[in-house]
C-alpha atoms as a PDB file:
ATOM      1  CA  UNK A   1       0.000   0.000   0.000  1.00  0.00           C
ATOM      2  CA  UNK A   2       1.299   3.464  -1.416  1.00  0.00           C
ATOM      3  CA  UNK A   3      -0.262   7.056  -0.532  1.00  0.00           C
ATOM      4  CA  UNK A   4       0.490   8.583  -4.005  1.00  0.00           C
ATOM      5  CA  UNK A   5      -0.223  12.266  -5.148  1.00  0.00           C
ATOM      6  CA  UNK A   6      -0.923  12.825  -8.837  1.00  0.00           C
ATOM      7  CA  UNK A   7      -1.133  16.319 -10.164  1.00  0.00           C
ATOM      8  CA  UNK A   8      -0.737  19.021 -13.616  1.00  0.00           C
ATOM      9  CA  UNK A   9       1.381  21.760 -13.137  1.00  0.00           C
ATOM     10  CA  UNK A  10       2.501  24.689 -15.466  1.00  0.00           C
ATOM     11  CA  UNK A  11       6.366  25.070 -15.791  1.00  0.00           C
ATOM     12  CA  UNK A  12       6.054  27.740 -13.143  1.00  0.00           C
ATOM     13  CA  UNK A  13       4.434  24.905 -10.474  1.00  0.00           C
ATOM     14  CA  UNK A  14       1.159  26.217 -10.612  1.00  0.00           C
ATOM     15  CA  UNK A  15      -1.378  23.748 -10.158  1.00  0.00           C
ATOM     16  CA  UNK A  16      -4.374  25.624  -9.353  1.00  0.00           C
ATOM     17  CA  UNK A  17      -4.643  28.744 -12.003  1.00  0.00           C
ATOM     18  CA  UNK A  18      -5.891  31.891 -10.662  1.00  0.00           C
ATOM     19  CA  UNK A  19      -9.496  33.800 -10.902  1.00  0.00           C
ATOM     20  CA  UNK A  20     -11.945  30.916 -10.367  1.00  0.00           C
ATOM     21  CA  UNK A  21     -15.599  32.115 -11.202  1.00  0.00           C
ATOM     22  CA  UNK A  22     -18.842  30.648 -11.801  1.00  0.00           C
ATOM     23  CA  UNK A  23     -18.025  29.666 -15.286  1.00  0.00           C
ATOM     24  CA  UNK A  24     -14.741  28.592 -14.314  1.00  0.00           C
ATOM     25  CA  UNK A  25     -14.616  27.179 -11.099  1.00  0.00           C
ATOM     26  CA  UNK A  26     -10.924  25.943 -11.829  1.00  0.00           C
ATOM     27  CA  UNK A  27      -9.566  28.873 -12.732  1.00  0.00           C
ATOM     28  CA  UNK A  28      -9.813  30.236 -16.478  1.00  0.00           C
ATOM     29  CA  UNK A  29      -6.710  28.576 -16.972  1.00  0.00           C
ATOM     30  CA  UNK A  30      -7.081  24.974 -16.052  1.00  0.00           C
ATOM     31  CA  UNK A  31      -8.269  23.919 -19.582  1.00  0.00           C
ATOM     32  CA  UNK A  32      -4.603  24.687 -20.428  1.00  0.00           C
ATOM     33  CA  UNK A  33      -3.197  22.749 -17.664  1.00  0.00           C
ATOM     34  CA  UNK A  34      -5.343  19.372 -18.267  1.00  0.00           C
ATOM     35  CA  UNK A  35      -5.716  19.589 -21.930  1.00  0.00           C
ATOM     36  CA  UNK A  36      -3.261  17.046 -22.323  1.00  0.00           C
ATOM     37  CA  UNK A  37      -4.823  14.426 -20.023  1.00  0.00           C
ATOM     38  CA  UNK A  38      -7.927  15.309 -20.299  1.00  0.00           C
ATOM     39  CA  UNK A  39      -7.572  14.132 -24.214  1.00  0.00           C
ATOM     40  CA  UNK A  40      -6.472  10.777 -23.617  1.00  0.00           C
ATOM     41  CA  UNK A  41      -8.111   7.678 -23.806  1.00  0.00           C
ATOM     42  CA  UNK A  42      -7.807   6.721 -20.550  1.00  0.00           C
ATOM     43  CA  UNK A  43      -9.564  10.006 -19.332  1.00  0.00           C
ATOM     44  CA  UNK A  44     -12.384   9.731 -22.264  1.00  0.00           C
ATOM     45  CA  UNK A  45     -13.651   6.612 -21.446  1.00  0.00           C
ATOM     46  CA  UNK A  46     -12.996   6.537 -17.222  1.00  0.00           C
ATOM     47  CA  UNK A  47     -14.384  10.314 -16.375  1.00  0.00           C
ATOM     48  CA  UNK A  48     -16.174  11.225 -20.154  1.00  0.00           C
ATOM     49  CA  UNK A  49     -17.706   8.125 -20.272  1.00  0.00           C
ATOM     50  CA  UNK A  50     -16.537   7.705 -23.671  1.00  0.00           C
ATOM     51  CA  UNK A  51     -16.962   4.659 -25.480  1.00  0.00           C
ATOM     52  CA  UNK A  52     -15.577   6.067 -29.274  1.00  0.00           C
ATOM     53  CA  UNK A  53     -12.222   4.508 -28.387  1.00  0.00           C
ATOM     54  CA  UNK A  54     -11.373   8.112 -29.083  1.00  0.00           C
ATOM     55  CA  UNK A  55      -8.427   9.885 -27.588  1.00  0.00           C
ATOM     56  CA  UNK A  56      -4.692  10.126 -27.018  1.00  0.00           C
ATOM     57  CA  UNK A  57      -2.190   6.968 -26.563  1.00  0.00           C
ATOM     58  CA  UNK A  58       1.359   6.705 -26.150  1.00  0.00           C
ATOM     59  CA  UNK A  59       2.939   7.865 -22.384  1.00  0.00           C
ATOM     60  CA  UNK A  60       0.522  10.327 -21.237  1.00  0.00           C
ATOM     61  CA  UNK A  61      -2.030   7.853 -21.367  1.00  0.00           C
ATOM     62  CA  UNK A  62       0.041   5.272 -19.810  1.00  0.00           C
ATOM     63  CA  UNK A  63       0.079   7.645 -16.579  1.00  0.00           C
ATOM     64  CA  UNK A  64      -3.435   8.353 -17.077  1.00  0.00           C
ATOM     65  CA  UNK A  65      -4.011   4.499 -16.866  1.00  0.00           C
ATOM     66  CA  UNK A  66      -1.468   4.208 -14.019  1.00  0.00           C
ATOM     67  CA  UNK A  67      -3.566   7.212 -12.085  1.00  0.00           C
ATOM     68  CA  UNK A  68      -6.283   4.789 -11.523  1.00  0.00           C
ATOM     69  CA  UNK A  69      -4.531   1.846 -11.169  1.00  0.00           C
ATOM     70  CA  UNK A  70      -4.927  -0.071  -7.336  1.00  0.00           C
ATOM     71  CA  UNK A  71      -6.622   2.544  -5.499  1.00  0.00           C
ATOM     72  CA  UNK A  72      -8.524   1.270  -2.611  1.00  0.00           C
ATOM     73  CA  UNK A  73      -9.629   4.493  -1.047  1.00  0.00           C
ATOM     74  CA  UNK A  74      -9.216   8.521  -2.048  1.00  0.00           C
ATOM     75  CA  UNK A  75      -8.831  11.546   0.418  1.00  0.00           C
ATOM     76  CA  UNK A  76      -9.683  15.453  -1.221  1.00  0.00           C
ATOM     77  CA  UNK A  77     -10.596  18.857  -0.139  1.00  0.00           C
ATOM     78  CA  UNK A  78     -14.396  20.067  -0.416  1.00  0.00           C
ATOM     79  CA  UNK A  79     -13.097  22.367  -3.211  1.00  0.00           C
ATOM     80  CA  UNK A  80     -12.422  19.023  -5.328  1.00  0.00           C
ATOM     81  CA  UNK A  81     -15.596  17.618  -4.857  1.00  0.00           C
ATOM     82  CA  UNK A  82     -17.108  21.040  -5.482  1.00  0.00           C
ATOM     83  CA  UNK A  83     -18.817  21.753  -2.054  1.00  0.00           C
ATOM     84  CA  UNK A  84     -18.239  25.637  -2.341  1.00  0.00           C
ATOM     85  CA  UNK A  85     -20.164  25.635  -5.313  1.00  0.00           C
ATOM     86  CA  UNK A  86     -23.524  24.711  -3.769  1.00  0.00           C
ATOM     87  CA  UNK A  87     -22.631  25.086   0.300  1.00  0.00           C
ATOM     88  CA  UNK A  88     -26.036  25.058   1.653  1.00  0.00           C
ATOM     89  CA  UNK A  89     -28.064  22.516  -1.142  1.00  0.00           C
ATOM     90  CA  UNK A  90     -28.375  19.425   0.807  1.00  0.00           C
ATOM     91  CA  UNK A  91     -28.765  17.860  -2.504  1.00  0.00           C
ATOM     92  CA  UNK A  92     -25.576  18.714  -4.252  1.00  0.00           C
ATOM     93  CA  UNK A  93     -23.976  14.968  -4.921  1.00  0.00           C
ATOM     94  CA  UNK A  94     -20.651  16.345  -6.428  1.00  0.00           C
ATOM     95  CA  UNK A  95     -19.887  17.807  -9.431  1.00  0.00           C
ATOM     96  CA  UNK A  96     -18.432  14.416 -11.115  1.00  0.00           C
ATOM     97  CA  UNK A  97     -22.219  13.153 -12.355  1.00  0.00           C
ATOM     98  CA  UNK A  98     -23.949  10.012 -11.188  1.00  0.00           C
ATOM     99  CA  UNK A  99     -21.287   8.138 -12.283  1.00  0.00           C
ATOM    100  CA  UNK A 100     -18.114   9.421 -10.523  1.00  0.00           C
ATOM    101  CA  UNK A 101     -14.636   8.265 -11.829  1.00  0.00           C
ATOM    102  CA  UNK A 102     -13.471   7.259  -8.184  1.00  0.00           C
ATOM    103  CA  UNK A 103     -15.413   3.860  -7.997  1.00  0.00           C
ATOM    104  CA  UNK A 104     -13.540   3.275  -4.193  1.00  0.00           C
ATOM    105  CA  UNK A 105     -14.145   5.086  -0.632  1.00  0.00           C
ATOM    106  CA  UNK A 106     -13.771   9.333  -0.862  1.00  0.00           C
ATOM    107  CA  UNK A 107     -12.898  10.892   2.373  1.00  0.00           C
ATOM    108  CA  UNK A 108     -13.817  14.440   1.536  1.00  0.00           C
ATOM    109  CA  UNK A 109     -12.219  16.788   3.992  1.00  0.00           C
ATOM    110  CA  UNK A 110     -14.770  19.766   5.147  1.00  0.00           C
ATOM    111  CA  UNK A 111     -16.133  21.179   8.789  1.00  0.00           C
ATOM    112  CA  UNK A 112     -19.446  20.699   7.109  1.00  0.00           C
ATOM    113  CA  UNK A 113     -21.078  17.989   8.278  1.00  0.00           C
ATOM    114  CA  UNK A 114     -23.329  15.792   5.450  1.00  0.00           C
ATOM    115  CA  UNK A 115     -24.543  12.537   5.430  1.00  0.00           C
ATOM    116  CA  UNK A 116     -22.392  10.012   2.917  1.00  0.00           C
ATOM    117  CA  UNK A 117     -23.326  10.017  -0.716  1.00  0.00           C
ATOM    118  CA  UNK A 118     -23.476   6.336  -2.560  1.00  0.00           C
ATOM    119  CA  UNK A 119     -23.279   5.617  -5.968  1.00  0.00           C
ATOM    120  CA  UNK A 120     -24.293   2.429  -7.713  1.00  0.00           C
ATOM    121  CA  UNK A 121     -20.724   2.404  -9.383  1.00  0.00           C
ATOM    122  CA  UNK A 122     -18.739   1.514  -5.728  1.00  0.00           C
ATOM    123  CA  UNK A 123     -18.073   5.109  -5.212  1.00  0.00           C
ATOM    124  CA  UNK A 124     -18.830   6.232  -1.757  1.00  0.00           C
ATOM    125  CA  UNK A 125     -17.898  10.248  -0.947  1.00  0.00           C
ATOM    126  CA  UNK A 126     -18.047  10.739   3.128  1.00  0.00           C
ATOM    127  CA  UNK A 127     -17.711  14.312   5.091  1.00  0.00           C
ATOM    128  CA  UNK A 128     -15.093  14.365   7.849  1.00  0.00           C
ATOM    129  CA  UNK A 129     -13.809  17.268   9.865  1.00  0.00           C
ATOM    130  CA  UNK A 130      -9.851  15.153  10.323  1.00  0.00           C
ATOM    131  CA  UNK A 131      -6.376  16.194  10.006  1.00  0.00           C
ATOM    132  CA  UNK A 132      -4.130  14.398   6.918  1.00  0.00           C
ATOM    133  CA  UNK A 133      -2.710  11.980   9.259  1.00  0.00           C
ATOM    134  CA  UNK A 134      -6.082  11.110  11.115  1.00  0.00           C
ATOM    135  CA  UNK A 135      -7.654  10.972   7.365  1.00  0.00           C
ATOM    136  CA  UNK A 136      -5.284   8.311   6.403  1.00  0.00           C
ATOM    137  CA  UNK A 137      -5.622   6.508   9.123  1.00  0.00           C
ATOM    138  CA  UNK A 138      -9.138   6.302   8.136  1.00  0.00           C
ATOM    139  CA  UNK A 139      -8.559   5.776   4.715  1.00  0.00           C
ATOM    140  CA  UNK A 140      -6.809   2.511   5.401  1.00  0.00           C
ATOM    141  CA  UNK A 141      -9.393   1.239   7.301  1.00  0.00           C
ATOM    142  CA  UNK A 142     -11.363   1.513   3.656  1.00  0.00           C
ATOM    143  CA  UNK A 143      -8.457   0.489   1.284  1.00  0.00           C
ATOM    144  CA  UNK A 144      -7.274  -3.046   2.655  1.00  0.00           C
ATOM    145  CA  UNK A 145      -4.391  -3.557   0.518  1.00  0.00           C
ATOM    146  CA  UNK A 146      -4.929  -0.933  -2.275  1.00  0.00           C
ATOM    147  CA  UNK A 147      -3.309   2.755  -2.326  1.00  0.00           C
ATOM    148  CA  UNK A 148      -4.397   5.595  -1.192  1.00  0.00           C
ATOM    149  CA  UNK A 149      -4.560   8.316  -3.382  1.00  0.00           C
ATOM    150  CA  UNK A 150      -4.624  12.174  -2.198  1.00  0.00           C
ATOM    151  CA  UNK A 151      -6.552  14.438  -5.243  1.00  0.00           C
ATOM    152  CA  UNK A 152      -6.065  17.460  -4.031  1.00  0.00           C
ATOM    153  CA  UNK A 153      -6.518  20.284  -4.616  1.00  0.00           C
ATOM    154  CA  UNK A 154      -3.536  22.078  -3.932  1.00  0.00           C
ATOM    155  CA  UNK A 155      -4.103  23.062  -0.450  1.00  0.00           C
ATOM    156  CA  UNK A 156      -4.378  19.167   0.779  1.00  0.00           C
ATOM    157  CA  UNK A 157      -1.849  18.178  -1.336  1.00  0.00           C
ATOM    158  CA  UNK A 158       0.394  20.462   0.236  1.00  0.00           C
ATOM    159  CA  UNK A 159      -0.708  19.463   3.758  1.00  0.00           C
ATOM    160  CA  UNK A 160       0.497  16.160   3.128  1.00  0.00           C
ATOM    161  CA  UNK A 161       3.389  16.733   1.612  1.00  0.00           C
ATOM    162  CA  UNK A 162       4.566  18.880   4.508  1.00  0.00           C
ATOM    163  CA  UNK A 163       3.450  16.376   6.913  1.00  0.00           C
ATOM    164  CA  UNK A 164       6.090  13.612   5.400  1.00  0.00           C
ATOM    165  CA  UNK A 165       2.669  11.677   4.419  1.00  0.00           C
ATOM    166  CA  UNK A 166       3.235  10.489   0.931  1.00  0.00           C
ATOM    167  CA  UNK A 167       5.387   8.326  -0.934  1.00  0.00           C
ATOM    168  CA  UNK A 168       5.115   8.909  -4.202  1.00  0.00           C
ATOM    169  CA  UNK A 169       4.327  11.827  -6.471  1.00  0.00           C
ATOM    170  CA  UNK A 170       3.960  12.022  -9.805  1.00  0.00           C
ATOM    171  CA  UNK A 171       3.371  15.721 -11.953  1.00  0.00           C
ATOM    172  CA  UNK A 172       2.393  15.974 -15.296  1.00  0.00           C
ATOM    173  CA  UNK A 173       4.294  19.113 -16.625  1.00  0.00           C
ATOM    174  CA  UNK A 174       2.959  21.103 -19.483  1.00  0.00           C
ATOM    175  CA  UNK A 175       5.107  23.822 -21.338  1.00  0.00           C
ATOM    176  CA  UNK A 176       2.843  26.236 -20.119  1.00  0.00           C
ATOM    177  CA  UNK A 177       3.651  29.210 -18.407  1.00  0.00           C
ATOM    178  CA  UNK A 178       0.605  30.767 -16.128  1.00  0.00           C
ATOM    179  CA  UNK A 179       2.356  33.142 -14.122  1.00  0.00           C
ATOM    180  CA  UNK A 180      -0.494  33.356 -11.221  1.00  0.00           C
ATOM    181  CA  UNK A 181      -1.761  31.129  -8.741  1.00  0.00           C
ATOM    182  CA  UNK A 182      -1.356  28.307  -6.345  1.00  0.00           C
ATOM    183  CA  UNK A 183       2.329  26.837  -6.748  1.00  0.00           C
ATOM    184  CA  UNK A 184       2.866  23.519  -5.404  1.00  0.00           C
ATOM    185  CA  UNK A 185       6.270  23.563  -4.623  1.00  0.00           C
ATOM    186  CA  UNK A 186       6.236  26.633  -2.423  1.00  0.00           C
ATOM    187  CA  UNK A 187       7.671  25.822   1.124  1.00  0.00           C
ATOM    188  CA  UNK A 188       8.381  22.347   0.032  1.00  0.00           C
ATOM    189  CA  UNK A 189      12.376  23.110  -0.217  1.00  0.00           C
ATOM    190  CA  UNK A 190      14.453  19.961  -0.670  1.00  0.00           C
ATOM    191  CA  UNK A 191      11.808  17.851  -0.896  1.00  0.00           C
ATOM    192  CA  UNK A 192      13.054  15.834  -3.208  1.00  0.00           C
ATOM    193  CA  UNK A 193      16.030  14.680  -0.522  1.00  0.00           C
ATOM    194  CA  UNK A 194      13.499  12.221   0.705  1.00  0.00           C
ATOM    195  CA  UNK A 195      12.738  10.734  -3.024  1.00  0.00           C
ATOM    196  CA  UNK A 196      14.472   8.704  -5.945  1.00  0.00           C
ATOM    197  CA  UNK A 197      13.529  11.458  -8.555  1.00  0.00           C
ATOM    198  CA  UNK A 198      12.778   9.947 -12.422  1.00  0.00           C
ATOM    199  CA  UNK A 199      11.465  12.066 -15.434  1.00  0.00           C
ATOM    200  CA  UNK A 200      10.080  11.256 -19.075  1.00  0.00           C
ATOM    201  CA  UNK A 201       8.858  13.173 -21.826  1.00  0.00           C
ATOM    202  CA  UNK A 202       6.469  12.501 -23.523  1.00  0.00           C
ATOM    203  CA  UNK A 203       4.640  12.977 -27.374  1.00  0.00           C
ATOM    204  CA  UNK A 204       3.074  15.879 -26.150  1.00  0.00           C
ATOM    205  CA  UNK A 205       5.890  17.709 -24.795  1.00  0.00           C
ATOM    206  CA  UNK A 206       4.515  16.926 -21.156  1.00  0.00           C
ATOM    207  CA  UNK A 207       7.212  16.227 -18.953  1.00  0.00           C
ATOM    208  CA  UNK A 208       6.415  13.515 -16.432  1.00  0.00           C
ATOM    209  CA  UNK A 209       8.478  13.073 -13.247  1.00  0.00           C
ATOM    210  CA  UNK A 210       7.699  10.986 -10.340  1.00  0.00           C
ATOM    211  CA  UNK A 211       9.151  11.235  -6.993  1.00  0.00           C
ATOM    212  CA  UNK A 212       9.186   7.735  -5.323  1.00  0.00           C
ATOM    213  CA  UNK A 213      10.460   6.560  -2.008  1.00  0.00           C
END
């Protein structure tokens, strides 16, 4: 069992673009930063629902694959499963659809308490007030011998990093430049002293590298 960290980040380490709005809850610039992923196979068919056969191949779709690969439980923020956008709608199941791409356990970490959500697909999102390492602990009650994977966004991601949590991270890089918003790496220094670092380009000028203890 891993706890593993996936992520798209500009060549300036953003990862979540500034300006979010109603229209763009990511950010007007996250199209940019997922474009890539978001037009592989892998992606079409597990969060599109795609069954064309449509869609990108080669090494970004490899890590695509790999990013669903043996999870047995997921941890994110309320801002990843979109609770800001509807706060106060006892109703609001998410914005991933009826058919969310998780298909394992969500911890989703809020002070807003909710009753867990369901879904006929194995995907079950629950609302806990807990820090990162009281989350995991709770995750791996829920994963048995599958990894754990932390979404994000960036503000978790960075919890957990800080905290020592996670070994292994893997960043898709596009040769983007944003220039504004959340960087990942900020107050991280060194951290790759406590990872075997590995990088590969890929067809789409991506760069992929993957810290791993």
């Amino acid at each position: 069992m891993a706890v593993r960290i996936d992520l798209n980040l500009s060549l300036d380490g953003v990862v979540a673009p500034d300006n979010p709005s109603s229209d763009n809850p990511m950010g007007a610039d996250w199209g940019r930063l997922v474009e890539v992923y978001m037009g592989t196979k892998t992606f079409r068919q597990r969060v599109l629902h795609d069954t064309t056969g449509e869609g990108t191949t080669g090494i970004d779709d490899r890590y695509a694959t790999a990013y669903f690969e043996a999870v047995g439980a997921e941890i994110m923020g309320a801002g990843m499963f979109g609770l800001h956008a509807f706060p106060h709608d006892p109703d609001w199941r998410g914005w991933w659809g009826e058919e969310p791409p998780f298909r394992v356990p969500v911890l989703v970490l809020t002070h807003r308490e909710r009753p867990a959500i369901d879904f006929a697909n194995g995907t079950r999102f629950e609302f806990v007030a807990a820090t990162p390492q009281d989350a995991l602990t709770r995750a791996r009650e829920h994963a048995g011998d599958g990894d754990i994977r932390v979404g994000g966004g960036a503000g978790v991601a960075r919890d957990f990093l800080r905290a020592g949590l996670v070994d292994r991270v893997h960043v898709a890089i596009s040769p983007i430049v944003l220039g504004r918003g959340v960087r990942l790496w900020d107050d991280l220094r060194e951290l790759e002293r406590d990872y075997t670092v590995t990088s590969e380009v890929a067809e789409s000028g991506v760069i992929h590298v993957t810290f791993a203890r």
